[in-house]
C-alpha atoms as a PDB file:
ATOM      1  CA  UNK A   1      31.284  54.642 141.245  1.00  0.00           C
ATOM      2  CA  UNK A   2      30.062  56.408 138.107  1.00  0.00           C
ATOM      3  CA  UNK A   3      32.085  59.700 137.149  1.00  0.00           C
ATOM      4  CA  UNK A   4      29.878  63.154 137.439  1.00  0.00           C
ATOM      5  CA  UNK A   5      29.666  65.300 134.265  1.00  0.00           C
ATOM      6  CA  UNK A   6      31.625  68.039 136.590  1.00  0.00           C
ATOM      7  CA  UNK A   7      34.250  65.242 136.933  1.00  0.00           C
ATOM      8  CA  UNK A   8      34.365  64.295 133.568  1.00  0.00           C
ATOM      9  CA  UNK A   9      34.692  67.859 132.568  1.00  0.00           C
ATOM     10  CA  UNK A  10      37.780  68.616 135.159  1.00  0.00           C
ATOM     11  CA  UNK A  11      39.898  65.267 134.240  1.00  0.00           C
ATOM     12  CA  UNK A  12      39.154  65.161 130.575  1.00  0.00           C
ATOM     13  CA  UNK A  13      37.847  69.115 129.422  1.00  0.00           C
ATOM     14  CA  UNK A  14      35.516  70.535 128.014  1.00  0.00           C
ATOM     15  CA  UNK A  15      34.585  69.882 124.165  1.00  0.00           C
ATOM     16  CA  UNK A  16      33.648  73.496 121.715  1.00  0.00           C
ATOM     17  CA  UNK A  17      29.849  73.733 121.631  1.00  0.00           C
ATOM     18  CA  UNK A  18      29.645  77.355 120.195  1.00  0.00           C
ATOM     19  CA  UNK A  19      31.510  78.247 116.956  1.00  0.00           C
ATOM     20  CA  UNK A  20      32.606  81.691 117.802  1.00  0.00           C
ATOM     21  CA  UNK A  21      35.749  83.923 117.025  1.00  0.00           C
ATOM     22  CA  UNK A  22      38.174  82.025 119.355  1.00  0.00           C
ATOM     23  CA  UNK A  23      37.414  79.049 117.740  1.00  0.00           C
ATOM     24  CA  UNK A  24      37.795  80.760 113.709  1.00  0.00           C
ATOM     25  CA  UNK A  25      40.893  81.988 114.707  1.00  0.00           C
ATOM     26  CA  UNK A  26      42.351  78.698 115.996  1.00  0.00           C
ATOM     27  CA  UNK A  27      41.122  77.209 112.457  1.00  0.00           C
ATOM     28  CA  UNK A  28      43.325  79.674 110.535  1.00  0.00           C
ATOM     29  CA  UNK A  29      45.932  79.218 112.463  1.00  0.00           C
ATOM     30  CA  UNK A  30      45.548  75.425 111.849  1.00  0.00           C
ATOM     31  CA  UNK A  31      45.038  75.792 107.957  1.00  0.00           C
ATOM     32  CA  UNK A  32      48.184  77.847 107.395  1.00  0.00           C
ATOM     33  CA  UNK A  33      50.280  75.647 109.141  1.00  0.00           C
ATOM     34  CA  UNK A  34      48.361  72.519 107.341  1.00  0.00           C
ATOM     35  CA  UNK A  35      49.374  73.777 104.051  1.00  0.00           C
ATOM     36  CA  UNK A  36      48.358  71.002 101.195  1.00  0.00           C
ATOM     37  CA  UNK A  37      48.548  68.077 104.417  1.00  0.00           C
ATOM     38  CA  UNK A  38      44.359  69.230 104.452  1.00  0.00           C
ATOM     39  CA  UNK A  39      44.305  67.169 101.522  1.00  0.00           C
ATOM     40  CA  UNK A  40      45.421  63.720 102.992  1.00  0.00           C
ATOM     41  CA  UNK A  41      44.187  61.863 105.805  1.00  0.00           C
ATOM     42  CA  UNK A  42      43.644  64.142 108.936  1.00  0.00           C
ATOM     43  CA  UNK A  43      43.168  63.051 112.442  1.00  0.00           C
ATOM     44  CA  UNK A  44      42.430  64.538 115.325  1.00  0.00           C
ATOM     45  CA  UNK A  45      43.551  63.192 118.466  1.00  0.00           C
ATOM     46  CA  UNK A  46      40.956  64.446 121.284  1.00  0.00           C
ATOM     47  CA  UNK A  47      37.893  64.975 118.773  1.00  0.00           C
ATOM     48  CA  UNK A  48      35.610  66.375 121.541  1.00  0.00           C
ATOM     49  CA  UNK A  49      32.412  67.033 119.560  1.00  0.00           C
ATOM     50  CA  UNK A  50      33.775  67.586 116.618  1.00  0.00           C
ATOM     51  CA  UNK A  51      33.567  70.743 115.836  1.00  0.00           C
ATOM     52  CA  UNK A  52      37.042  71.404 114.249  1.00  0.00           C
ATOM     53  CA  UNK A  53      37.266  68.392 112.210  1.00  0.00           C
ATOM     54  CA  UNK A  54      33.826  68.608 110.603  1.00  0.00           C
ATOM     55  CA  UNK A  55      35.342  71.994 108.844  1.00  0.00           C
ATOM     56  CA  UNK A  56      38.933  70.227 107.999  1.00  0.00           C
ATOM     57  CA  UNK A  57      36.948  67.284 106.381  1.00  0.00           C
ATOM     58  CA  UNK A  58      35.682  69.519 104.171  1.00  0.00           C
ATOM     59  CA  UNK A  59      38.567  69.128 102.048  1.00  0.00           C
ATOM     60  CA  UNK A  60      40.213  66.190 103.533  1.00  0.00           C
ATOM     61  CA  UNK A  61      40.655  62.652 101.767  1.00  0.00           C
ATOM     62  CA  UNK A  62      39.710  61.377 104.826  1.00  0.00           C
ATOM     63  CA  UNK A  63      38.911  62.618 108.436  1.00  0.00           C
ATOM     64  CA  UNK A  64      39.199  60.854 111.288  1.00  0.00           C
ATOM     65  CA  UNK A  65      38.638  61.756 114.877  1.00  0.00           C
ATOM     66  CA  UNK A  66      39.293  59.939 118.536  1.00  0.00           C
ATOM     67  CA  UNK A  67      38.000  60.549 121.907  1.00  0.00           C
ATOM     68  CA  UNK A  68      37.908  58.807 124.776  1.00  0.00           C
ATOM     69  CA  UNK A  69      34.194  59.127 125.805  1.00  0.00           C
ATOM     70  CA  UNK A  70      32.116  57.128 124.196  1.00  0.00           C
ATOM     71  CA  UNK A  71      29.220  59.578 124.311  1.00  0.00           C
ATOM     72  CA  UNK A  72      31.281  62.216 122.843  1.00  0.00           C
ATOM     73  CA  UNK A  73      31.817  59.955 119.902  1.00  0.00           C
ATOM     74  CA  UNK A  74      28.684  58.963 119.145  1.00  0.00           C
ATOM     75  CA  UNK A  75      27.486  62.912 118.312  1.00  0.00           C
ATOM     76  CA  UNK A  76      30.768  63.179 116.777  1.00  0.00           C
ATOM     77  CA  UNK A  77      29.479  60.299 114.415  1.00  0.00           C
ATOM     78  CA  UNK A  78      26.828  62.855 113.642  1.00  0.00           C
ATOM     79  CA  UNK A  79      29.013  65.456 111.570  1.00  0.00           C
ATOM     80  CA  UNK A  80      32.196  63.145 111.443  1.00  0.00           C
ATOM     81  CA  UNK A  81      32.036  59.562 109.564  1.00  0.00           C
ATOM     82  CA  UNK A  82      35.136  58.448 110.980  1.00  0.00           C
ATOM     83  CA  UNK A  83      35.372  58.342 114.512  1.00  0.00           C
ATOM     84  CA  UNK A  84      36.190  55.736 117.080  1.00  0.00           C
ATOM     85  CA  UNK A  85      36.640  55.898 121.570  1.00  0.00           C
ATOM     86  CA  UNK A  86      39.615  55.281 122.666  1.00  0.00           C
ATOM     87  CA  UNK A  87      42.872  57.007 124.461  1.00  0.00           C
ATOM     88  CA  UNK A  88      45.552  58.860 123.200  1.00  0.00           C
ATOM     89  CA  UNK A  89      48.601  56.805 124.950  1.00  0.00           C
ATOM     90  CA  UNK A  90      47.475  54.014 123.002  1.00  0.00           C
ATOM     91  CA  UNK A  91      46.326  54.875 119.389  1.00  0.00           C
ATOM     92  CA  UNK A  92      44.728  51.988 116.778  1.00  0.00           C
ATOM     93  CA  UNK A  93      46.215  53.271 114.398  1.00  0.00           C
ATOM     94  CA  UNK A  94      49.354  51.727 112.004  1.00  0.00           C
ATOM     95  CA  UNK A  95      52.650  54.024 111.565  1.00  0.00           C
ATOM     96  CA  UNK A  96      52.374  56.749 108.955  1.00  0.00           C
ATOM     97  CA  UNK A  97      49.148  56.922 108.500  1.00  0.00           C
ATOM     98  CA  UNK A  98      48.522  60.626 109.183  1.00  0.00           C
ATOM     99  CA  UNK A  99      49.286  63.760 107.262  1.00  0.00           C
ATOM    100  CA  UNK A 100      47.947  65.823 109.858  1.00  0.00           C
ATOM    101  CA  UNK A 101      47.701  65.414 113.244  1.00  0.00           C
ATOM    102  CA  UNK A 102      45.724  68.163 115.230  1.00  0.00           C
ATOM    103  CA  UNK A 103      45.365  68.133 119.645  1.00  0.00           C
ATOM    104  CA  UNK A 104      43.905  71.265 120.542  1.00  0.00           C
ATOM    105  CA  UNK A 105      43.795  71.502 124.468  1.00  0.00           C
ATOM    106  CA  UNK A 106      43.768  67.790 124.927  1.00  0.00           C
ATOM    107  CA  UNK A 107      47.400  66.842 126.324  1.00  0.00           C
ATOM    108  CA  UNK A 108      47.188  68.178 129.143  1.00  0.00           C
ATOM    109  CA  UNK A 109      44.339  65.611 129.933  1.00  0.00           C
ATOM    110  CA  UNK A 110      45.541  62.567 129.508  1.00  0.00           C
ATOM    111  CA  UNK A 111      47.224  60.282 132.250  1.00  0.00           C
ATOM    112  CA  UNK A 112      50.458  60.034 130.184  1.00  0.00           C
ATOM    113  CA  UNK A 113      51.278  63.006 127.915  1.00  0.00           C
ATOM    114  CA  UNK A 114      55.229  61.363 127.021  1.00  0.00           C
ATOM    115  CA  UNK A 115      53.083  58.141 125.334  1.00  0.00           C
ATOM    116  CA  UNK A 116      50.494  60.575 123.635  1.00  0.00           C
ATOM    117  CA  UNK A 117      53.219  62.372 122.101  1.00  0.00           C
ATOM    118  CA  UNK A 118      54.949  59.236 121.290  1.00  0.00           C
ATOM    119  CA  UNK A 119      52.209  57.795 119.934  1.00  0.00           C
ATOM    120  CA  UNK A 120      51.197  60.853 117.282  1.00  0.00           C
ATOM    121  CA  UNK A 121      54.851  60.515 116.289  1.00  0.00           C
ATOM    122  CA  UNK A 122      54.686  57.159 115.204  1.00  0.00           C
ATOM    123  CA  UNK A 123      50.971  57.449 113.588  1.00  0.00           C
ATOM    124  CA  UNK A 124      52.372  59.893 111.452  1.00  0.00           C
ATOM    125  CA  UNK A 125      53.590  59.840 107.689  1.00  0.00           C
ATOM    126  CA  UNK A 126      57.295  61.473 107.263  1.00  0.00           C
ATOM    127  CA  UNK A 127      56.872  64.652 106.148  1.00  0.00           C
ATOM    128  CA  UNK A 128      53.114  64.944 108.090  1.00  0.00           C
ATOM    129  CA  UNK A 129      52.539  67.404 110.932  1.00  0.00           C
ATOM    130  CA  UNK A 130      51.259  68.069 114.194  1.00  0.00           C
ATOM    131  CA  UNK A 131      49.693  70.629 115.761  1.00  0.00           C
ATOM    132  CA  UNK A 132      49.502  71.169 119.263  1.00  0.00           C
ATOM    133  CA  UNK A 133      47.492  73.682 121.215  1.00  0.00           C
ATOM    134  CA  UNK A 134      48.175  72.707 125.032  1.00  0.00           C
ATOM    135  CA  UNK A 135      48.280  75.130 128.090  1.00  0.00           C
ATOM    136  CA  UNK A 136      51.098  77.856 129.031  1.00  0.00           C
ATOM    137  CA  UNK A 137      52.299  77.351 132.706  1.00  0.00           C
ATOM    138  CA  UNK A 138      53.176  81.300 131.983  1.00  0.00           C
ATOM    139  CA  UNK A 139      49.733  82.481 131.790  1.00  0.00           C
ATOM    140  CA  UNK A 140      48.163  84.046 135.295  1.00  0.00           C
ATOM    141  CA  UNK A 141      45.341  81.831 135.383  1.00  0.00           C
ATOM    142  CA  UNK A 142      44.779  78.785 135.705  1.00  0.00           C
ATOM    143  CA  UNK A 143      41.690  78.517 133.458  1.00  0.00           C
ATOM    144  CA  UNK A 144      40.474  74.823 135.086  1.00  0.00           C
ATOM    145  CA  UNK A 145      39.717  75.626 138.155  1.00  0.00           C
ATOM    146  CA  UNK A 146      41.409  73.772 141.447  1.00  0.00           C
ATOM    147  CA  UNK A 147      40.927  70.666 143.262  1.00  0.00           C
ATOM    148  CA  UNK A 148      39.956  71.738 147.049  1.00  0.00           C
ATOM    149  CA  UNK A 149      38.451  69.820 149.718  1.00  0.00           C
ATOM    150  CA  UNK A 150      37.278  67.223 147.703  1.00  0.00           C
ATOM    151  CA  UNK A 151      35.615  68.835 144.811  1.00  0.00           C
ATOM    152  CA  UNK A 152      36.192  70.481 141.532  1.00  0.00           C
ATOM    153  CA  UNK A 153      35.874  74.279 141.557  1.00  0.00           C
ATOM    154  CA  UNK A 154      35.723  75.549 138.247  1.00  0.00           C
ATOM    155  CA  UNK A 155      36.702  79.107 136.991  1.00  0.00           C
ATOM    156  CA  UNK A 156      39.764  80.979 136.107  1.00  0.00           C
ATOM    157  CA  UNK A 157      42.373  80.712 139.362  1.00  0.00           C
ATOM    158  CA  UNK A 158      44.851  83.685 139.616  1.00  0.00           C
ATOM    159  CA  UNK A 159      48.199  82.265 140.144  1.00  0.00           C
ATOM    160  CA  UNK A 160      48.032  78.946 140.572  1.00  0.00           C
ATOM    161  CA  UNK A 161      50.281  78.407 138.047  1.00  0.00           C
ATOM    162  CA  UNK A 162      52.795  80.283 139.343  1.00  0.00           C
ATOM    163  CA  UNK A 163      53.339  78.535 142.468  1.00  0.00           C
ATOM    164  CA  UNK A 164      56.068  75.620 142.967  1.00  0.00           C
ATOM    165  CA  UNK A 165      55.302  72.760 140.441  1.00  0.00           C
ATOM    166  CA  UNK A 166      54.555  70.363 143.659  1.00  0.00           C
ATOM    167  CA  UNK A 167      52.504  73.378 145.409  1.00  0.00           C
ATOM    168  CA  UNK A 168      50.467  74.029 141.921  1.00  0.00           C
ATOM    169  CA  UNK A 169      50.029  70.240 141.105  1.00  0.00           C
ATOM    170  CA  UNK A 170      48.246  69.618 144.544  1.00  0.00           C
ATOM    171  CA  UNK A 171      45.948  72.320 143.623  1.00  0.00           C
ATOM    172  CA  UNK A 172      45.328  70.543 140.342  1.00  0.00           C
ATOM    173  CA  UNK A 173      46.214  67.227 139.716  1.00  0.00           C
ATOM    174  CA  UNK A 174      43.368  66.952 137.088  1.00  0.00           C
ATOM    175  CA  UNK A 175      45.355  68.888 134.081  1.00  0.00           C
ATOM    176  CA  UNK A 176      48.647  68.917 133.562  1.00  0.00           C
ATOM    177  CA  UNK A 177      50.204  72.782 132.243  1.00  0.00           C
ATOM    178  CA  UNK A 178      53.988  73.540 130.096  1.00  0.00           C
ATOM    179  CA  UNK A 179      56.775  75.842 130.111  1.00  0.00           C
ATOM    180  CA  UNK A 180      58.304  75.997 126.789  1.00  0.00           C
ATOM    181  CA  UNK A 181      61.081  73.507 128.400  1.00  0.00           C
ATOM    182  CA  UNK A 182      58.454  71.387 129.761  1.00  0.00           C
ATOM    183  CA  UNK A 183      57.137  70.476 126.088  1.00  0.00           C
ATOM    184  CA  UNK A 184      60.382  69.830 124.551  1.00  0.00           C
ATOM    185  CA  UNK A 185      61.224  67.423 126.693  1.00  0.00           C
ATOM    186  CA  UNK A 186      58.019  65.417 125.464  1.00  0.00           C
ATOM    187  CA  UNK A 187      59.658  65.249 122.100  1.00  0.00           C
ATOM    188  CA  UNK A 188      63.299  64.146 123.247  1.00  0.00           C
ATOM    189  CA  UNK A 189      64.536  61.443 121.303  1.00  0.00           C
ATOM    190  CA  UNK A 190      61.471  61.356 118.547  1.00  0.00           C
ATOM    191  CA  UNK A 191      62.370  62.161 114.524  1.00  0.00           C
ATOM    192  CA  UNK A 192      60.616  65.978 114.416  1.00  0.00           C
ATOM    193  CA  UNK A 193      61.476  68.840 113.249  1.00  0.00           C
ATOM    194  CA  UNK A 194      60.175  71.967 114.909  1.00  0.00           C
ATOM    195  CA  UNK A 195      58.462  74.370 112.397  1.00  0.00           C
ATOM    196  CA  UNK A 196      56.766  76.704 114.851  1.00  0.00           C
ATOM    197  CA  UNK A 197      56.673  77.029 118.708  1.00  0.00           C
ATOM    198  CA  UNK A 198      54.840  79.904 119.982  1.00  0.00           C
ATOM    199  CA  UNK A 199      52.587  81.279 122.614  1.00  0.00           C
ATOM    200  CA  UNK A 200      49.160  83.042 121.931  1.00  0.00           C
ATOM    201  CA  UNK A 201      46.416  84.714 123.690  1.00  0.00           C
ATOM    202  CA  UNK A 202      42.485  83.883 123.930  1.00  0.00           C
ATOM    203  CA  UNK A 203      39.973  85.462 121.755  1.00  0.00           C
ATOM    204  CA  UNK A 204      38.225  86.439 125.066  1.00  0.00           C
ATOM    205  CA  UNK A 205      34.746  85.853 123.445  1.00  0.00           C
ATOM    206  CA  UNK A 206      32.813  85.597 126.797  1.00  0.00           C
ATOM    207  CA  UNK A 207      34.085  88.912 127.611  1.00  0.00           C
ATOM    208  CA  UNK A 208      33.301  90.354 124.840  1.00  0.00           C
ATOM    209  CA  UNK A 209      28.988  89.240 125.032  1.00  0.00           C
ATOM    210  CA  UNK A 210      29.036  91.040 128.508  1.00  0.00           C
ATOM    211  CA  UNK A 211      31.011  94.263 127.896  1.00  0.00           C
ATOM    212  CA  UNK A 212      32.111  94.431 123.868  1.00  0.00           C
ATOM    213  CA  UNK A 213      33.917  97.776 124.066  1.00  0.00           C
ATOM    214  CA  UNK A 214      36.494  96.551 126.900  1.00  0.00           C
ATOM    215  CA  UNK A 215      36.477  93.127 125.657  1.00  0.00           C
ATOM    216  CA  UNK A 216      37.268  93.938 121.959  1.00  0.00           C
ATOM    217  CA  UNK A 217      40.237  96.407 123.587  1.00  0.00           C
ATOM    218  CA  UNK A 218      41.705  93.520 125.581  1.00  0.00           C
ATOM    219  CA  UNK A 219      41.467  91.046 122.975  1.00  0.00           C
ATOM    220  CA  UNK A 220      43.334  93.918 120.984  1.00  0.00           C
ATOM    221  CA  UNK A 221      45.793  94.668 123.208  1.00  0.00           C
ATOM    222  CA  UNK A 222      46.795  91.000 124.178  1.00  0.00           C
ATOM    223  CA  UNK A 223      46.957  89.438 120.870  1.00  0.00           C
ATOM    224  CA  UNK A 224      49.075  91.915 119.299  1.00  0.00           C
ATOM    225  CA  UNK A 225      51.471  91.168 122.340  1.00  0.00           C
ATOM    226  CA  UNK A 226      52.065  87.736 120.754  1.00  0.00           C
ATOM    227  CA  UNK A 227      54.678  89.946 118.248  1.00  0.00           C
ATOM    228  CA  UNK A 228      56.577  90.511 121.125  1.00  0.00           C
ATOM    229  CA  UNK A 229      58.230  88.719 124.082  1.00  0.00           C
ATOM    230  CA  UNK A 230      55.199  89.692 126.103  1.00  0.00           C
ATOM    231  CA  UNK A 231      54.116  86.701 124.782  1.00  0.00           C
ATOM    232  CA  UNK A 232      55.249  84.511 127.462  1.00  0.00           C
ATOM    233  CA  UNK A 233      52.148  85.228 129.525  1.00  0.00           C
ATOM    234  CA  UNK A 234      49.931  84.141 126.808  1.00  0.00           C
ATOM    235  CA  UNK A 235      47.062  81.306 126.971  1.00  0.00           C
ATOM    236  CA  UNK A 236      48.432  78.370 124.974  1.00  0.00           C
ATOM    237  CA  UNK A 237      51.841  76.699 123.221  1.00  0.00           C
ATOM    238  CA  UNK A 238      51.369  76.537 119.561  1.00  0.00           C
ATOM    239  CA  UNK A 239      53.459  73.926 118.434  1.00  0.00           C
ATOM    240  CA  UNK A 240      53.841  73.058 114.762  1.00  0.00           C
ATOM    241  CA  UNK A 241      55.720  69.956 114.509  1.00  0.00           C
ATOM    242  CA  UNK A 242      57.000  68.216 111.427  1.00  0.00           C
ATOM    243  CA  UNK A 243      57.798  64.406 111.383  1.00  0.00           C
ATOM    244  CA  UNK A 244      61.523  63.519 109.666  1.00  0.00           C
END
C-alpha cells in the first residue's frame, strides 16, 4: 500500500518551503555556532528541500545533504549538487568526514533516534560539530498533530505532551519529543563535548501574516523568555555538540 502525502508528512515532517523570519533566525543561530567549520565539508542529515543548505554551501568546501525520500532529493539536486536518499540510522558515509553536521527537526522522525545520533558521531571529524534542533517535550503543544481513530490530524494539540510518556506516545507514535534528560541519554557513551544546550521559542511567522501587532508582541515576549528559566516551555532543544 502506497504512503499518502498526509502520511508521509506525519511520520517523516514537513520540509521549509517559504524562507521567512523563523527560518533566518535558525540560520544565525546555526552560523555562530558553525564558526570557521562553514568552511569544510557540511552535511545535513534530513535535507528536506534544501533550503538551509543551499545558503551554508555558499561558503562551504563542500555541501552535502541526505533525505530519505527520494522525491525530496531530486528538487534538492536542484539548488544542492550533493545529495543522495537514504536514512539517518544508517549513513554512507566514512568516519570523520564532516565538519559540520546540521538536523534541524529531523530526529524526532526517524525509527531509531540512539543509531542516528550514533551515526553523526562517527561521520564526524574530531573537533567537527553538530547541531541539533529537535522538539521540547516542555512546550504546550504538540505541534504534529495526533494519531486518532485511524488517521492523522494535523494542527497544534494543547497538552499532549504533557500527559504520561505511554498516554502521549499512543496519541502520537509518529514523532518522537525530549526532555533535556531524554537527549542526553542519546549521547551516553559517545566522545562529545557539549558546547551549548538550550531551549528556544518559534518565530511565530503564521501568526504574525494574520494579526502582525499581536503576533510581533508574542514573538517578543516569548523569545526574550529564552534569557530566563522560562525557557523550559520553549519550542525546540538547541544542541551544539562538539566531537572529542
Amino acid at each position: 500500500m502506497t504512503a499518502s502525502h498526509s502520511d508521509k508528512a506525519a511520520l517523516r515532517g514537513e520540509p521549509s518551503y517559504v524562507w521567512r523570519a523563523g527560518q533566518e533566525r535558525r540560520l544565525k543561530l546555526i552560523e555562530a555556532a558553525a564558526a570557521d567549520r562553514l568552511q569544510g565539508v557540511v552535511f545535513e542529515n534530513g535535507v528536506g528541500l534544501g533550503a538551509y543548505l543551499a545558503r551554508l554551501a555558499v561558503s562551504a568546501q563542500q555541501a552535502i545533504g541526505l533525505d530519505i525520500e527520494l522525491e525530496r532529493t531530486r528538487q534538492t539536486h536542484q539548488h544542492v549538487r550533493d545529495v543522495v536518499c537514504g536514512v539517518g540510522e544508517h549513513l554512507p558515509f566514512s568516519g570523520n568526514t564532516f565538519d559540520l553536521i546540521l538536523s534541524n527537526e529531523v530526529l524526532e522522525h526517524v525509527d531509531d533516534d540512539f543509531a542516528a545520533v550514533r551515526e553523526m558521531v562517527r561521520t564526524l571529524k574530531p573537533g567537527g560539530r553538530m547541531l541539533i534542533f529537535c522538539p521540547n517535550r516542555g512546550y504546550p503543544y504538540e505541534t504534529h498533530g495526533i494519531y486518532w481513530k485511524g488517521k492523522y490530524r494535523f494542527g497544534n494539540i494543547p497538552l499532549v505532551n504533557y500527559l504520561p510518556r505511554i498516554w502521549r506516545d499512543q496519541l502520537a507514535p509518529h514523532v518522537n519529543v525530549y526532555t533535556r534528560r531524554d537527549l542526553q541519554k542519546r549521547f551516553s557513551g559517545l566522545p562529545v563535548s557539549f558546547i551549548e544546550r538550550t531551549i528556544i521559542f518559534g518565530a511565530y511567522d503564521n501568526i504574525i501574516a494574520r494579526w502582525p501587532r499581536l503576533g510581533q508582541l508574542l514573538r517578543s515576549i516569548l523569545q526574550a523568555l529564552e534569557k530566563t528559566p522560562l525557557r523550559i516551555f520553549g519550542l525546540s532543544h538547541f544542541w551544539v555538540v562538539e566531537k572529542i
